[in-house]
N, C-alpha and C. Protein backbone atom coordinates (compact mmCIF):
# COMPACT_ATOMS: atom_id res chain seq x y z
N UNK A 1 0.85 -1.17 0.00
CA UNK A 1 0.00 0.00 0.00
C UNK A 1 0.90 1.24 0.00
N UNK A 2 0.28 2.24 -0.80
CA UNK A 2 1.12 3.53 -1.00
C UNK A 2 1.58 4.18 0.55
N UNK A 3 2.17 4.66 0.70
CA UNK A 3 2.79 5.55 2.05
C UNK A 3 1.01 6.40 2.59
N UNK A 4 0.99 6.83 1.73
CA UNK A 4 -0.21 7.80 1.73
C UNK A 4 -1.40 7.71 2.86
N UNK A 5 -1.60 6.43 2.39
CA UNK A 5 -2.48 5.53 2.66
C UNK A 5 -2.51 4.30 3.21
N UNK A 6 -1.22 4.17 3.93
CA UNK A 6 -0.35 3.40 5.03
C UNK A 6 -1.30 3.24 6.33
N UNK A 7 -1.63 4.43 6.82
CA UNK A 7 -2.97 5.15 8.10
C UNK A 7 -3.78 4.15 7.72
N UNK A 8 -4.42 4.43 7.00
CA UNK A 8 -5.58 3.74 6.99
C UNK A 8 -5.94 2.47 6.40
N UNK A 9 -4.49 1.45 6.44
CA UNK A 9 -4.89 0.22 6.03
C UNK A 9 -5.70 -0.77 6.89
N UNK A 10 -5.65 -0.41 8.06
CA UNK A 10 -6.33 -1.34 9.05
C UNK A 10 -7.63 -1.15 8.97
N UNK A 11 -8.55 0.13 8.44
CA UNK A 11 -9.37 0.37 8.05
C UNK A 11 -10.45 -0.81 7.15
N UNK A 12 -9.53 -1.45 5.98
CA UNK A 12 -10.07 -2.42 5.10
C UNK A 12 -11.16 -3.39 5.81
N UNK A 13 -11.96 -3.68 5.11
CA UNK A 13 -13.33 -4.91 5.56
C UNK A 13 -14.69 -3.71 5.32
N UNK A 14 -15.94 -4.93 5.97
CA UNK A 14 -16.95 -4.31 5.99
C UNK A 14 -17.35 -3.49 7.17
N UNK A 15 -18.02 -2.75 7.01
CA UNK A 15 -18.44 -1.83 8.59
C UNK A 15 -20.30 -1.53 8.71
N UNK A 16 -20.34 -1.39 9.71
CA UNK A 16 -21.90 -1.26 9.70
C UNK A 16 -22.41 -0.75 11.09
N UNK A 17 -23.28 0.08 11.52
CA UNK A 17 -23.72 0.79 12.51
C UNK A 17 -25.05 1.29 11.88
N UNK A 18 -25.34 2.80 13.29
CA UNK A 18 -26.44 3.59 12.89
C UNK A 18 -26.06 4.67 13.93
N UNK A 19 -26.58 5.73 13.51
CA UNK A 19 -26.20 6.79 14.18
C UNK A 19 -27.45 7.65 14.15
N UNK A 20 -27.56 9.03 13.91
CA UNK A 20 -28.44 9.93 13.72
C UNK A 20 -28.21 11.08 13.09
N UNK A 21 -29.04 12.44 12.64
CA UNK A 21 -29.08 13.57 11.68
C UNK A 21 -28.68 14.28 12.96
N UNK A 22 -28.64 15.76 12.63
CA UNK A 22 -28.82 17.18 13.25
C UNK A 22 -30.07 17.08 14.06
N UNK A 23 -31.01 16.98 13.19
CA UNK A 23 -32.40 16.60 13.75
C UNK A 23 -32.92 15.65 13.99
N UNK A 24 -31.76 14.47 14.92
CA UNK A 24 -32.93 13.23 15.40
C UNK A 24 -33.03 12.04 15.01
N UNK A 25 -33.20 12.13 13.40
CA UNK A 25 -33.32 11.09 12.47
C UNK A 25 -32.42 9.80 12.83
N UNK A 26 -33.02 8.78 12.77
CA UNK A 26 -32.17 7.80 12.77
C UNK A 26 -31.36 7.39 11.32
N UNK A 27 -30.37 7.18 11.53
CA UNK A 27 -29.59 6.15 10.29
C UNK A 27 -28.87 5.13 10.08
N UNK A 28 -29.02 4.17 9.24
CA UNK A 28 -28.57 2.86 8.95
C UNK A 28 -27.42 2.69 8.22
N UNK A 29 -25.84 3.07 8.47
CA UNK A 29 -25.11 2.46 7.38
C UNK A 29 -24.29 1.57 7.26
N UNK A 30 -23.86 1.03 6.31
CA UNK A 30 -22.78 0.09 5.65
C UNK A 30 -21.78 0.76 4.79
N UNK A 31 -20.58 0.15 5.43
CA UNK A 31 -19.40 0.57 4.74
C UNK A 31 -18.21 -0.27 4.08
N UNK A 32 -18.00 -0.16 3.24
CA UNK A 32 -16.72 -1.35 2.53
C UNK A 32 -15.80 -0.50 2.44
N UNK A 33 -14.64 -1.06 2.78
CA UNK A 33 -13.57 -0.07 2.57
C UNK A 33 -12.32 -1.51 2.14
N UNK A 34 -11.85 -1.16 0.83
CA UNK A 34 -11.19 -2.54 -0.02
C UNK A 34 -9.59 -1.83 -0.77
N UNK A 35 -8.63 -2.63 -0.37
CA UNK A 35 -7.54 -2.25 -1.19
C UNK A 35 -7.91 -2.52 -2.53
N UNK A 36 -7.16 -1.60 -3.14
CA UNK A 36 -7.45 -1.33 -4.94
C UNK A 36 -6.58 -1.16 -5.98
N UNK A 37 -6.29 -1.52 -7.12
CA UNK A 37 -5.10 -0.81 -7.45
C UNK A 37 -4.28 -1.56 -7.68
N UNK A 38 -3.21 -2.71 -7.10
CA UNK A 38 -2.44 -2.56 -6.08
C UNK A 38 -1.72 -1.85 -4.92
N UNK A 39 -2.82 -1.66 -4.17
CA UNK A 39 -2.46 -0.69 -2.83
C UNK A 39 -2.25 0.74 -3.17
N UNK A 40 -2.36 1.05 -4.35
CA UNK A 40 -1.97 2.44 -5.28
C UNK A 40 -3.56 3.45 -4.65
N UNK A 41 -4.74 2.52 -4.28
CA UNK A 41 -6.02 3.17 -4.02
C UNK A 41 -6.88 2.44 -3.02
N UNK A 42 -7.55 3.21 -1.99
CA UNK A 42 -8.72 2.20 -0.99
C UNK A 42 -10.13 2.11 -2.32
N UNK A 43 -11.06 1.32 -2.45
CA UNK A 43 -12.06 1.67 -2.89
C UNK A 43 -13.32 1.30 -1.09
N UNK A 44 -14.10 2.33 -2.02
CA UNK A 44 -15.16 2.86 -1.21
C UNK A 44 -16.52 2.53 -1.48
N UNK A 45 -17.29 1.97 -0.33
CA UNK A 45 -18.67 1.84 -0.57
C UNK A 45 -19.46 1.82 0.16
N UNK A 46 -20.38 2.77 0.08
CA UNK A 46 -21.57 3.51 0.70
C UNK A 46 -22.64 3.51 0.93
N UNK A 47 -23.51 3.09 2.29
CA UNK A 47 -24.77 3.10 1.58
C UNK A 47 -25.44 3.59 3.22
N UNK A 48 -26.65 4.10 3.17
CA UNK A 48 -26.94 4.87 4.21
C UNK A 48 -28.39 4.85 4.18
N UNK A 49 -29.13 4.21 4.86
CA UNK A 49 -30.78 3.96 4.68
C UNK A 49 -31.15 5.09 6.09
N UNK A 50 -32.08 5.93 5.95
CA UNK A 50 -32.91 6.54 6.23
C UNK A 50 -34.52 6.00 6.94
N UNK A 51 -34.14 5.49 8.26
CA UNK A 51 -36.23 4.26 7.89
C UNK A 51 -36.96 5.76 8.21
N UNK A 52 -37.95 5.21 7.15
CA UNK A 52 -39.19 6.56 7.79
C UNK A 52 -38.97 7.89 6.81
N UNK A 53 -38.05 7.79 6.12
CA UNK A 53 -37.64 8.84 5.36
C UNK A 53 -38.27 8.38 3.52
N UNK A 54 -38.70 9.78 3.04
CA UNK A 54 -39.38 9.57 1.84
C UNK A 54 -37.86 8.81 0.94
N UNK A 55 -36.88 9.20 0.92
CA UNK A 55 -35.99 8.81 0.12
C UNK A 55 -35.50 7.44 0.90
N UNK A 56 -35.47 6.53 -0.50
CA UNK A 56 -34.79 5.17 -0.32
C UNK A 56 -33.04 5.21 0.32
N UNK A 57 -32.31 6.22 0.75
CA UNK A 57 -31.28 6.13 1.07
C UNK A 57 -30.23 7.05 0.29
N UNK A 58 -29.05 6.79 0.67
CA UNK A 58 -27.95 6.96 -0.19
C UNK A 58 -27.00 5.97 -0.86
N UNK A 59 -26.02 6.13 -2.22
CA UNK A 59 -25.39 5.02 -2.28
C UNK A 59 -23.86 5.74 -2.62
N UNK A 60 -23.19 5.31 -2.56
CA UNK A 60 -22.16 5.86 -2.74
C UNK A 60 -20.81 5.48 -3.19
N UNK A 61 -20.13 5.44 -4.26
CA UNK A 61 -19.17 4.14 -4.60
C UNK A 61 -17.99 4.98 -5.13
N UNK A 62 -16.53 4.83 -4.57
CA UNK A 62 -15.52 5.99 -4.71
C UNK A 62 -13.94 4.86 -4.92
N UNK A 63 -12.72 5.96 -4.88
CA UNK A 63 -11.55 5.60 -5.26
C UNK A 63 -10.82 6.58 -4.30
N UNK A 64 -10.00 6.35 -3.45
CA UNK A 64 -9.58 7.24 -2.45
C UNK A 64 -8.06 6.67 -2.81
N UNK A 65 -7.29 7.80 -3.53
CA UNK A 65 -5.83 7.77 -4.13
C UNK A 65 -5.06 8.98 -3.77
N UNK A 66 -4.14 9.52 -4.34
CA UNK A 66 -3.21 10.44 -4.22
C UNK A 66 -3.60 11.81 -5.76
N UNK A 67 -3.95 12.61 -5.69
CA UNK A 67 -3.87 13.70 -6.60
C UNK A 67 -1.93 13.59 -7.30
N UNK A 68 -1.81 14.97 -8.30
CA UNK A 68 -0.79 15.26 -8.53
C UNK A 68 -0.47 15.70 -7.51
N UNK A 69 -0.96 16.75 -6.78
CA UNK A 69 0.36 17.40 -5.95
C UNK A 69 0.43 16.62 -4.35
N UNK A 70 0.26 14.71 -4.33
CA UNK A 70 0.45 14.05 -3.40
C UNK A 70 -0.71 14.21 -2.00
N UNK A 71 -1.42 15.21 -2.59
CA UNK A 71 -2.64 14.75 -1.33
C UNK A 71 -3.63 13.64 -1.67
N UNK A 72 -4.21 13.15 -0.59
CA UNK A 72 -5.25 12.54 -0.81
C UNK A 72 -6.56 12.94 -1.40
N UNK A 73 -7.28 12.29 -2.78
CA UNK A 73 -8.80 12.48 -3.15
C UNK A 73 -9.35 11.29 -3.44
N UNK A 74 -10.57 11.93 -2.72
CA UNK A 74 -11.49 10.63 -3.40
C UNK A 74 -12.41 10.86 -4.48
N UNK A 75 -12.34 10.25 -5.64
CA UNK A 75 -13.04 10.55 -6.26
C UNK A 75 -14.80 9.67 -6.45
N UNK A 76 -15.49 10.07 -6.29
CA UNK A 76 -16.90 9.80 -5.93
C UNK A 76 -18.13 9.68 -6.99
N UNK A 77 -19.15 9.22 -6.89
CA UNK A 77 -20.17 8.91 -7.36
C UNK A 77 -20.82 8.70 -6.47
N UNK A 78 -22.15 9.66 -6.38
CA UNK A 78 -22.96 9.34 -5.18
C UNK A 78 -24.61 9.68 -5.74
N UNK A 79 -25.90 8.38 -5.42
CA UNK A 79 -26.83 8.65 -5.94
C UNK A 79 -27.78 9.78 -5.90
N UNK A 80 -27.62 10.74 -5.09
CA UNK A 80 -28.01 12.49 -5.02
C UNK A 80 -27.15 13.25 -5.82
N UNK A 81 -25.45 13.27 -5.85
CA UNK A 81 -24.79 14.18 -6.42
C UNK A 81 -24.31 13.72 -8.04
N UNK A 82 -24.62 12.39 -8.21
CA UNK A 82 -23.43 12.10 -9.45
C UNK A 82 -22.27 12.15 -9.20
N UNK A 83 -21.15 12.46 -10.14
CA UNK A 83 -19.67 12.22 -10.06
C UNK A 83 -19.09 13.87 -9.48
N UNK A 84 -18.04 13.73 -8.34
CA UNK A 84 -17.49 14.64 -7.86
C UNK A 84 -16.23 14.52 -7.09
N UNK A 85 -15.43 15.29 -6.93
CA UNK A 85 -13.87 14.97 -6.26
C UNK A 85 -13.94 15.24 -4.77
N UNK A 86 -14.02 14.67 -4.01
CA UNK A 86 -13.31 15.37 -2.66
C UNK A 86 -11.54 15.30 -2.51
N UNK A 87 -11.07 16.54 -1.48
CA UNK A 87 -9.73 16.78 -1.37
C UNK A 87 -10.01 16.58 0.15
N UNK A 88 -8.58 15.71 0.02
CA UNK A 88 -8.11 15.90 1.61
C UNK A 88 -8.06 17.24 3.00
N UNK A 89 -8.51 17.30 3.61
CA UNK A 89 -8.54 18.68 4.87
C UNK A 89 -8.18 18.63 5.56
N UNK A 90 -7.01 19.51 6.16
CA UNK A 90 -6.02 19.58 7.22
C UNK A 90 -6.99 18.71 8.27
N UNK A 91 -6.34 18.27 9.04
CA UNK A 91 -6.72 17.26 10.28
C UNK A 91 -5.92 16.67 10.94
N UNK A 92 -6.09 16.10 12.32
CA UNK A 92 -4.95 14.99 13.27
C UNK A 92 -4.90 13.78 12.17
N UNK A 93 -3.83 13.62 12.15
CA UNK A 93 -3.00 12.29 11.50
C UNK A 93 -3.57 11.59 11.52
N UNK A 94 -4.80 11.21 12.43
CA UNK A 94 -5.27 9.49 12.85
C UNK A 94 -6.73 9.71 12.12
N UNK A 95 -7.27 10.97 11.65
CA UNK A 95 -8.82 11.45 10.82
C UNK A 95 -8.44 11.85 9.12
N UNK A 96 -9.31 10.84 8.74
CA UNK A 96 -9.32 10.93 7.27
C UNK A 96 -10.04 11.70 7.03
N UNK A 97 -10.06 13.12 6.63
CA UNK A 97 -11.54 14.50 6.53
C UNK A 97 -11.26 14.71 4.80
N UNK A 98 -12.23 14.67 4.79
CA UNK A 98 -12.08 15.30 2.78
C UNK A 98 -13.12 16.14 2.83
N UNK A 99 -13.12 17.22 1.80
CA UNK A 99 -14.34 18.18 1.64
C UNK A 99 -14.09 18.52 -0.40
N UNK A 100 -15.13 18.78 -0.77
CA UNK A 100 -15.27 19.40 -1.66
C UNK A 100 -16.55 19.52 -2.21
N UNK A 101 -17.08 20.11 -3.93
CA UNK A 101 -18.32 20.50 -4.10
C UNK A 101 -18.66 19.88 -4.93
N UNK A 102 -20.52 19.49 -5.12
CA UNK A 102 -21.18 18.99 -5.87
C UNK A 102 -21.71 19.26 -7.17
N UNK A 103 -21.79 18.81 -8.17
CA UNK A 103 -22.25 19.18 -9.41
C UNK A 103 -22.93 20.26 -9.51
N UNK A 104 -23.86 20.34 -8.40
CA UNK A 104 -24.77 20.81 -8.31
C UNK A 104 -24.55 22.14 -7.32
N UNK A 105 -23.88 22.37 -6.95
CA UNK A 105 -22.73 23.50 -6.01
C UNK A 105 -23.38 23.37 -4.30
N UNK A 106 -23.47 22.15 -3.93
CA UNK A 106 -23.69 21.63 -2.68
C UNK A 106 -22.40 21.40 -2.09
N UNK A 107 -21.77 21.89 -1.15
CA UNK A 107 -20.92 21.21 -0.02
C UNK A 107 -21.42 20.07 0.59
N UNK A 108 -19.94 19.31 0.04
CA UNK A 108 -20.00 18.12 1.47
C UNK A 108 -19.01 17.93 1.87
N UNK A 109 -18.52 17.50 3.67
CA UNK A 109 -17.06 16.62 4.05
C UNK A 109 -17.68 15.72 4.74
N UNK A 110 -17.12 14.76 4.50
CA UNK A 110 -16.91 13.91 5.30
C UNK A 110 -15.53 13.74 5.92
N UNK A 111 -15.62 13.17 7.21
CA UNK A 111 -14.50 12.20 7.75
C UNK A 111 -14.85 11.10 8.63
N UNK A 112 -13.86 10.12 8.66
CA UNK A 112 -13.57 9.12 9.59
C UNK A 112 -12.33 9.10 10.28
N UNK A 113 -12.76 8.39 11.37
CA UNK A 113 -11.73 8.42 12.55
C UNK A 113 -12.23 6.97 12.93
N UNK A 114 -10.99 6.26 13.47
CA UNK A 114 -11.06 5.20 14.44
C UNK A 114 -10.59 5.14 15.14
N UNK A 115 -11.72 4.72 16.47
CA UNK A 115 -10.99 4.81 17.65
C UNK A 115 -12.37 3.80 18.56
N UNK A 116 -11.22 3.30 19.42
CA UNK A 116 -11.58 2.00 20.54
C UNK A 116 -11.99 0.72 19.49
N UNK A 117 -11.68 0.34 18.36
CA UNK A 117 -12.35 -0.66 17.29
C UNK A 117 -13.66 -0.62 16.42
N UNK A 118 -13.50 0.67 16.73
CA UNK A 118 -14.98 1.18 16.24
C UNK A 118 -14.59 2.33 15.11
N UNK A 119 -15.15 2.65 14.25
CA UNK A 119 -14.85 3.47 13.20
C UNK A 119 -16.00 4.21 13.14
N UNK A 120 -16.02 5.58 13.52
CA UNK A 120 -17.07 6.56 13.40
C UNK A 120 -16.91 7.79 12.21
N UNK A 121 -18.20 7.51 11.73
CA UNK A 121 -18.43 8.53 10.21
C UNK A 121 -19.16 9.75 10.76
N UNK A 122 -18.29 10.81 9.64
CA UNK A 122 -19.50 12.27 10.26
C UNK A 122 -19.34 12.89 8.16
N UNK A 123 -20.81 13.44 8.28
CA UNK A 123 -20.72 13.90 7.40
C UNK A 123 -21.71 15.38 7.64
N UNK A 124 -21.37 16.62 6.29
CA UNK A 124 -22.10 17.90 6.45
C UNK A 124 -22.02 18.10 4.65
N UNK A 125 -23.38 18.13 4.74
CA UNK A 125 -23.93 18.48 3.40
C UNK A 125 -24.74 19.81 3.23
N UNK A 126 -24.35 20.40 3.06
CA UNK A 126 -24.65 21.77 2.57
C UNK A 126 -25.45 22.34 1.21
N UNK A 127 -26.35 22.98 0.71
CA UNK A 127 -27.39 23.62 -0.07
C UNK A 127 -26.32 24.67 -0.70
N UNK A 128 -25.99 24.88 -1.88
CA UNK A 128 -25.76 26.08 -2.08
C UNK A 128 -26.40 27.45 -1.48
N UNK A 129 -25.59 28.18 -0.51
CA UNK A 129 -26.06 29.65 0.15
C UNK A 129 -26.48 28.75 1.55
N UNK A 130 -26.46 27.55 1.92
CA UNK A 130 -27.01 26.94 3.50
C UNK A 130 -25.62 27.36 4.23
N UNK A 131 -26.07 28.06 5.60
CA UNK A 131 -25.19 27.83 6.17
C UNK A 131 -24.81 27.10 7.30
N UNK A 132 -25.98 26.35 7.12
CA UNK A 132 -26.00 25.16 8.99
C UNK A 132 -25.62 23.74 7.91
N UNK A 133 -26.63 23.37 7.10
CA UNK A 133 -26.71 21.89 5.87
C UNK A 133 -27.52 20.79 7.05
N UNK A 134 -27.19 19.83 6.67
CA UNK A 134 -27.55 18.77 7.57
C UNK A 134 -26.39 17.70 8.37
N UNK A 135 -26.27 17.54 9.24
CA UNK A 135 -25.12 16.70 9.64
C UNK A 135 -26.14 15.25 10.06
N UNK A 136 -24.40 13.87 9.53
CA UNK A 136 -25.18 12.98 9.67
C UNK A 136 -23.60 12.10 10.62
N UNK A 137 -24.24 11.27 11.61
CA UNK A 137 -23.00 10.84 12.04
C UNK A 137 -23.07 9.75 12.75
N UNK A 138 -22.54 8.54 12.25
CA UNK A 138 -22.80 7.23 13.19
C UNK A 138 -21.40 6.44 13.70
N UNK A 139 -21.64 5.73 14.07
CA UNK A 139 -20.78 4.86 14.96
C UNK A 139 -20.54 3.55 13.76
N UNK A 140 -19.63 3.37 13.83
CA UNK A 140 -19.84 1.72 12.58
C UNK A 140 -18.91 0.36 13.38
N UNK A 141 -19.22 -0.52 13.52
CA UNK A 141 -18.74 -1.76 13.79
C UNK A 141 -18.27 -2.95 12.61
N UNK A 142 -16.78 -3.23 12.85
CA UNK A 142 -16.16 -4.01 12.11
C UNK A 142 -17.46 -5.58 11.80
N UNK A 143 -17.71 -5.90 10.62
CA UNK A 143 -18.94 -6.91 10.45
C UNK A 143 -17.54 -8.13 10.49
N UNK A 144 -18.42 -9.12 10.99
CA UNK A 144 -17.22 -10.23 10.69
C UNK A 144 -18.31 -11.83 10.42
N UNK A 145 -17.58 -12.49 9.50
CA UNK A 145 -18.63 -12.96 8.87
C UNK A 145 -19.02 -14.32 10.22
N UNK A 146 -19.90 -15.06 9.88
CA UNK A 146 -19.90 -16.11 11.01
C UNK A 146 -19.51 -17.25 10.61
N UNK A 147 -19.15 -17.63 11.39
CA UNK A 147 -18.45 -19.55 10.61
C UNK A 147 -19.05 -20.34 11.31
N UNK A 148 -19.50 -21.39 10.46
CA UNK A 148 -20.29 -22.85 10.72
C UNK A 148 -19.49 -24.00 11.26
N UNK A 149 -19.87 -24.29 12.47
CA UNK A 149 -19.29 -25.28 12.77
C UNK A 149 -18.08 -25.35 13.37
């Protein structure tokens, strides 16, 4: 695996939790996080159910590599925004934060951090001209498959 992206190899497998919105909301997600590449890229996968909410969820499927000038981006596809880049954002060494804008001139960052074996997601999605957006942020647990017998 690239230097880059050295941090966050322990990261790799499936993840899964639920957390809540700004306002309350409960949320359901799943996370894959897979060496790619050869170790040159993590790939990313997203998905975030909403119960009770008019929309079926989010999905989200990315490539988290090195730009030219050696920072980290991920580059993204997500079923609200379509295709878009996030850039890496100053942060403690041990938090993966990316931010950048939507097709559609929506802000979003996300980051992750792990800590105690647990890997917690926060994200802020923003309206063009919003200045609060919505924050969404859960707790995720390493899935491990079960064995028979």
């Amino acid at each position: 695996m690239i230097e880059a992206l050295q941090p966050f190899g322990g990261w790799m497998g499936e993840w899964i939790g639920a957390g809540e919105s700004d306002n309350g909301a409960e949320v359901k997600v799943r996370l894959w996080l897979t060496r790619r590449l050869h170790g040159e890229a993590i790939g990313l996968r997203l998905e975030v159910s909403l119960p009770g909410a008019l929309s079926p969820g989010i999905a989200a499927l990315g490539a988290l590599g090195t730009g030219p000038d050696r920072r980290l981006r991920l580059a993204l596809w997500s079923s609200i925004s379509g295709n878009f880049v996030l850039d890496q954002l100053p942060d403690d060494a041990d938090v993966l934060a990316l931010g950048g804008t939507t097709p559609r001139g929506s802000e979003l960052t996300l980051s992750l951090l792990a800590e105690s074996g647990r890997l917690q997601i926060n994200w802020l999605w923003r309206k063009p001209g919003e200045l609060e957006g919505t924050r969404l942020s859960a707790s995720l647990s390493r899935l491990r498959p079960i064995s028979i017998g």
